[in-house]
N, C-alpha and C. Protein backbone atom coordinates (compact mmCIF):
# COMPACT_ATOMS: atom_id res chain seq x y z
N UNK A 1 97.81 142.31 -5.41
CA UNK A 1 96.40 142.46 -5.55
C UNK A 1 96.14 143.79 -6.26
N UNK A 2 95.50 143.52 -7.44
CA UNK A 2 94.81 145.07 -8.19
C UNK A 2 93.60 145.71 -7.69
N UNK A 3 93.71 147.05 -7.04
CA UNK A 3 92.23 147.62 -6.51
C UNK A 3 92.43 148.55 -7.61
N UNK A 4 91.00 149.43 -7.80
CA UNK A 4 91.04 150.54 -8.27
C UNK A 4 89.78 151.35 -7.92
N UNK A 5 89.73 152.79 -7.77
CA UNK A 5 88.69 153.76 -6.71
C UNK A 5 87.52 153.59 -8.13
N UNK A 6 86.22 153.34 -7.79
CA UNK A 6 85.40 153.35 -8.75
C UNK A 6 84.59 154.08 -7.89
N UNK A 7 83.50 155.02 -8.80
CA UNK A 7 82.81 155.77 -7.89
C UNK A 7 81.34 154.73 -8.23
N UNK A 8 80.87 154.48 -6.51
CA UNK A 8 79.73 153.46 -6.58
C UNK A 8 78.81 154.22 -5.15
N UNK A 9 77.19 154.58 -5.95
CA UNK A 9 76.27 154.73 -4.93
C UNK A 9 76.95 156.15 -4.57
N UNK A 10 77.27 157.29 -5.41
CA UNK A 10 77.32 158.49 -4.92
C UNK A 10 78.35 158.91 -3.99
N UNK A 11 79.65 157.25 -4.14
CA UNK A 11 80.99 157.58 -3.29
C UNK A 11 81.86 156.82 -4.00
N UNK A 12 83.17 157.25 -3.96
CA UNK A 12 84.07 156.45 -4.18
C UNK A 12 84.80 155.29 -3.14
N UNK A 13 84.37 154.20 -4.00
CA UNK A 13 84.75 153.20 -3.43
C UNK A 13 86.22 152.12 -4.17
N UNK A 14 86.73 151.77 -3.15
CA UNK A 14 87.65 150.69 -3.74
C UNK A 14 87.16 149.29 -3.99
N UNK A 15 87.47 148.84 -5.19
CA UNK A 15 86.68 147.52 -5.71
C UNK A 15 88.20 146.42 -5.88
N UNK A 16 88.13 145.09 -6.05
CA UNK A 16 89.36 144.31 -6.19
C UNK A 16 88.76 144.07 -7.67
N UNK A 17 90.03 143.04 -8.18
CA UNK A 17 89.94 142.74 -9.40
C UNK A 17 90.17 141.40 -9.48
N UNK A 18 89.86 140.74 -8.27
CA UNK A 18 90.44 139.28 -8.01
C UNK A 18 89.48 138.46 -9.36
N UNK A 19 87.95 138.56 -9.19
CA UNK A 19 87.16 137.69 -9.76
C UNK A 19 87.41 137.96 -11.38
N UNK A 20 87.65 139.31 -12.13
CA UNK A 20 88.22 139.77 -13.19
C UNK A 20 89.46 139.01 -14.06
N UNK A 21 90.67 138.74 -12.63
CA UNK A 21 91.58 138.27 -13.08
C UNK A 21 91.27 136.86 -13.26
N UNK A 22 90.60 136.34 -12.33
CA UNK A 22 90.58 134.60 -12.56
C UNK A 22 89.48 134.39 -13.90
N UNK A 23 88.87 135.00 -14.06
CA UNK A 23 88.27 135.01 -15.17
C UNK A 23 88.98 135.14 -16.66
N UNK A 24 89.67 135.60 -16.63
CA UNK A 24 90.57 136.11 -18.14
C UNK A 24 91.46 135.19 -18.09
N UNK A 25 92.04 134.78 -17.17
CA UNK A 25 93.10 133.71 -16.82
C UNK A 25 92.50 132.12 -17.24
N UNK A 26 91.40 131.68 -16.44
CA UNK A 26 90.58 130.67 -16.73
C UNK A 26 89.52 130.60 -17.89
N UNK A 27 89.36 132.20 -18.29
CA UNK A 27 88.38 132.43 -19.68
C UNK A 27 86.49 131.42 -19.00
N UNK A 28 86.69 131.68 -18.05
CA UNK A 28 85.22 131.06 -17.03
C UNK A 28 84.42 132.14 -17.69
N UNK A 29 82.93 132.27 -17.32
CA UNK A 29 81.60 132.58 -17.65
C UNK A 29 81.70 134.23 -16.06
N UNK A 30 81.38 134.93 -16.17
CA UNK A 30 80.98 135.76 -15.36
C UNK A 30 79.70 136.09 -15.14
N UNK A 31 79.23 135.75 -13.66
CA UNK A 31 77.92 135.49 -13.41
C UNK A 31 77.42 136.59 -12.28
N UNK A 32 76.28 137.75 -12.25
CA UNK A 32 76.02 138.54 -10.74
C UNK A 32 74.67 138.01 -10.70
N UNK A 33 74.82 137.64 -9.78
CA UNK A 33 73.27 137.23 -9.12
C UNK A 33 73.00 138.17 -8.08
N UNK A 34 71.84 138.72 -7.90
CA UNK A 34 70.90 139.38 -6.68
C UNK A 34 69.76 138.41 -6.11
N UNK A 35 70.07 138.50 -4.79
CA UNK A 35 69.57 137.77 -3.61
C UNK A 35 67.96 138.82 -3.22
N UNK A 36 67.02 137.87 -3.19
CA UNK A 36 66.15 139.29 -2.71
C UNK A 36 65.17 138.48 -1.42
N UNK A 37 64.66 139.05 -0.51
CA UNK A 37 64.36 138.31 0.28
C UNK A 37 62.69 138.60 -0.33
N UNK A 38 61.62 137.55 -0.36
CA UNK A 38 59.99 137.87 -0.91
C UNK A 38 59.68 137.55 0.69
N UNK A 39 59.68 136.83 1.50
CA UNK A 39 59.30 137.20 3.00
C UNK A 39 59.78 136.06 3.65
N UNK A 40 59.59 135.69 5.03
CA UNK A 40 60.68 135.07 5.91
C UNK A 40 61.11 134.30 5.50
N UNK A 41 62.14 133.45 5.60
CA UNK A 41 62.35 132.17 4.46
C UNK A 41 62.53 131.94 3.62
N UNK A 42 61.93 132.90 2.46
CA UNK A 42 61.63 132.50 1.07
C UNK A 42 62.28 133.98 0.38
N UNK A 43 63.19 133.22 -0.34
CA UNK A 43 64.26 134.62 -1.47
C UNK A 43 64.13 133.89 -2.66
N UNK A 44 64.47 134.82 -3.50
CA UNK A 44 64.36 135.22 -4.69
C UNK A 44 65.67 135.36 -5.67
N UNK A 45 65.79 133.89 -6.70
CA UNK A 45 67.66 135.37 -6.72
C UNK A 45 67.44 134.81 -8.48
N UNK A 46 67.86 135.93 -8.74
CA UNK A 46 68.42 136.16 -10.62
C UNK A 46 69.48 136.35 -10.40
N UNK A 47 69.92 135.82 -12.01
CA UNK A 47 71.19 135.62 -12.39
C UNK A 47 71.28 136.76 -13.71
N UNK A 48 72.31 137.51 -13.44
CA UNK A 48 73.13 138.63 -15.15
C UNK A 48 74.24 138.04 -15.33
N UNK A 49 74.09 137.45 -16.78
CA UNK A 49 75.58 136.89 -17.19
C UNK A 49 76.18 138.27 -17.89
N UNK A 50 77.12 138.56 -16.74
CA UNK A 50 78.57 139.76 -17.13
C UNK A 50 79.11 139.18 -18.68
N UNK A 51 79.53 138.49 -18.76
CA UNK A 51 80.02 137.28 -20.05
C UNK A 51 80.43 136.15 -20.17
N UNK A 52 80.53 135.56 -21.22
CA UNK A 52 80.62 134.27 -21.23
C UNK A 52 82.04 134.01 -21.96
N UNK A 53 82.50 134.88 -22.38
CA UNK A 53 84.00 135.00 -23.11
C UNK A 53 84.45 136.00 -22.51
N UNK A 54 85.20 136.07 -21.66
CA UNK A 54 86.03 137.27 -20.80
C UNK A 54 87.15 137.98 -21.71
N UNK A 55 87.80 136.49 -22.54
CA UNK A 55 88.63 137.03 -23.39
C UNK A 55 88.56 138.07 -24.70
N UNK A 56 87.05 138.39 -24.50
CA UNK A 56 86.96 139.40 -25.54
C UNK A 56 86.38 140.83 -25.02
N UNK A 57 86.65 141.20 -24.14
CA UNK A 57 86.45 141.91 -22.92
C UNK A 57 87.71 142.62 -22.81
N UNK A 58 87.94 144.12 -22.77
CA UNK A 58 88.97 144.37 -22.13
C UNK A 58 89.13 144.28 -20.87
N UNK A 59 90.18 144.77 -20.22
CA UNK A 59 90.51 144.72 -18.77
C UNK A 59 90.12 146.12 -18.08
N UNK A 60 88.60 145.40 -17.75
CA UNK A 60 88.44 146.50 -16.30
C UNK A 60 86.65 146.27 -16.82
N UNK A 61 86.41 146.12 -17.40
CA UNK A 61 85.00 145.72 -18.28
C UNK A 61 84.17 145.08 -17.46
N UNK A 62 85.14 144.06 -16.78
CA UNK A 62 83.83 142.56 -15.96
C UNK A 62 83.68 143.37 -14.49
N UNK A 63 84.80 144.08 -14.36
CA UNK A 63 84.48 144.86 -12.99
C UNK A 63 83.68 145.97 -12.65
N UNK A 64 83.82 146.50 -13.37
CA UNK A 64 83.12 147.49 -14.28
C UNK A 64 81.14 147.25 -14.42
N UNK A 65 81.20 146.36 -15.11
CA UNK A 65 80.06 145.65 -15.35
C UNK A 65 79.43 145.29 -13.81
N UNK A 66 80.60 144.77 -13.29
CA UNK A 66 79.66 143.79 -12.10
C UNK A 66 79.37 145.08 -10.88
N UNK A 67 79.90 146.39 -10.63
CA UNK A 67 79.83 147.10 -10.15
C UNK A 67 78.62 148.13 -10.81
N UNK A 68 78.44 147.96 -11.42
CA UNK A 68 77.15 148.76 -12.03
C UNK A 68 76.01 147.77 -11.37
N UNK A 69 75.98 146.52 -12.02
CA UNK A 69 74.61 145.95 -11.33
C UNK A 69 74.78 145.74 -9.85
N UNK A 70 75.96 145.66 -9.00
CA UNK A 70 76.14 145.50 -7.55
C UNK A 70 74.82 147.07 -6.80
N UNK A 71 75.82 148.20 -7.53
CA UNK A 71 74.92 149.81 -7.51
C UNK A 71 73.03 150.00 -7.79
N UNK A 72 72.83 148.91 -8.67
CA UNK A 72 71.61 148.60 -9.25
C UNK A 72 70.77 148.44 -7.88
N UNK A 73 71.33 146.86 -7.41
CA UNK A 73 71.01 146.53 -6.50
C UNK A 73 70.73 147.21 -5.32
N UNK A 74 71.79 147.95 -5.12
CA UNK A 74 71.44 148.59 -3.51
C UNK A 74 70.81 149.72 -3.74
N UNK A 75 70.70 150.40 -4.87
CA UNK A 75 69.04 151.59 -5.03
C UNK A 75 68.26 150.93 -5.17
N UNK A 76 68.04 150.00 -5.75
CA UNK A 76 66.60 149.41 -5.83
C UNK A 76 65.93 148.66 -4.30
N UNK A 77 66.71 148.22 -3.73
CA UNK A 77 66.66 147.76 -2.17
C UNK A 77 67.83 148.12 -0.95
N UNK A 78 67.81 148.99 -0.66
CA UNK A 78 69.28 149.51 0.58
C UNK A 78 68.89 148.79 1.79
N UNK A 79 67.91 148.26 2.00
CA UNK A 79 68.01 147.79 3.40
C UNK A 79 68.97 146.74 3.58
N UNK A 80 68.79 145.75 3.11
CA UNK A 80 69.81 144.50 3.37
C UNK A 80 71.18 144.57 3.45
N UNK A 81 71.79 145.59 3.30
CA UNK A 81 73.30 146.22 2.76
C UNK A 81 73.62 146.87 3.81
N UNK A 82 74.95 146.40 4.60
CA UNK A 82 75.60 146.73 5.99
C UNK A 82 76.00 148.34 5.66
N UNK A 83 75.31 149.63 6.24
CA UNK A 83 75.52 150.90 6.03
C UNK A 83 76.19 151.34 7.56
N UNK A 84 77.03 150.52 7.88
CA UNK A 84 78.00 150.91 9.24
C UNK A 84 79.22 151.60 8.97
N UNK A 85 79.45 151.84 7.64
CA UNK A 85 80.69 153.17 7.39
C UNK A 85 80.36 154.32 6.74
């Protein structure tokens, strides 16, 4: 398994590279969606296509990518996000 320390949200964190690798391997579409809740019941979710050709992407790019908008996400809304470490 490939990790590597990316600094995310003002810490360094360890990220995998699982979804990266099956992507370049399978040459699949890379997709981050954010979940948002609009009130009880009823969410909200968009889709950022990371890419649609992985193979023209170097290696570390889609992780890279998907860790920036993951960071997006939790400044723009921190509540929903387990802050128990």
């Amino acid at each position: 398994m490939q990790v590597k320390e990316q600094r995310c949200c003002i810490q360094v964190a360890v990220v995998l590279f699982g979804a990266e690798m099956m992507a370049h391997q399978l040459n699949y579409a890379v997709v981050f969606y954010a979940l948002r809740k609009i009130k009880r019941g009823k969410y909200e979710m968009e889709l950022f296509l990371i890419t649609d050709n992985p193979s023209e992407r170097s290696w570390g790019e889609i992780t890279e990518a998907h860790t920036h908008l993951l960071e997006q996400e939790i400044n723009n809304e921190p509540t929903p996000w387990l802050w128990s470490h």
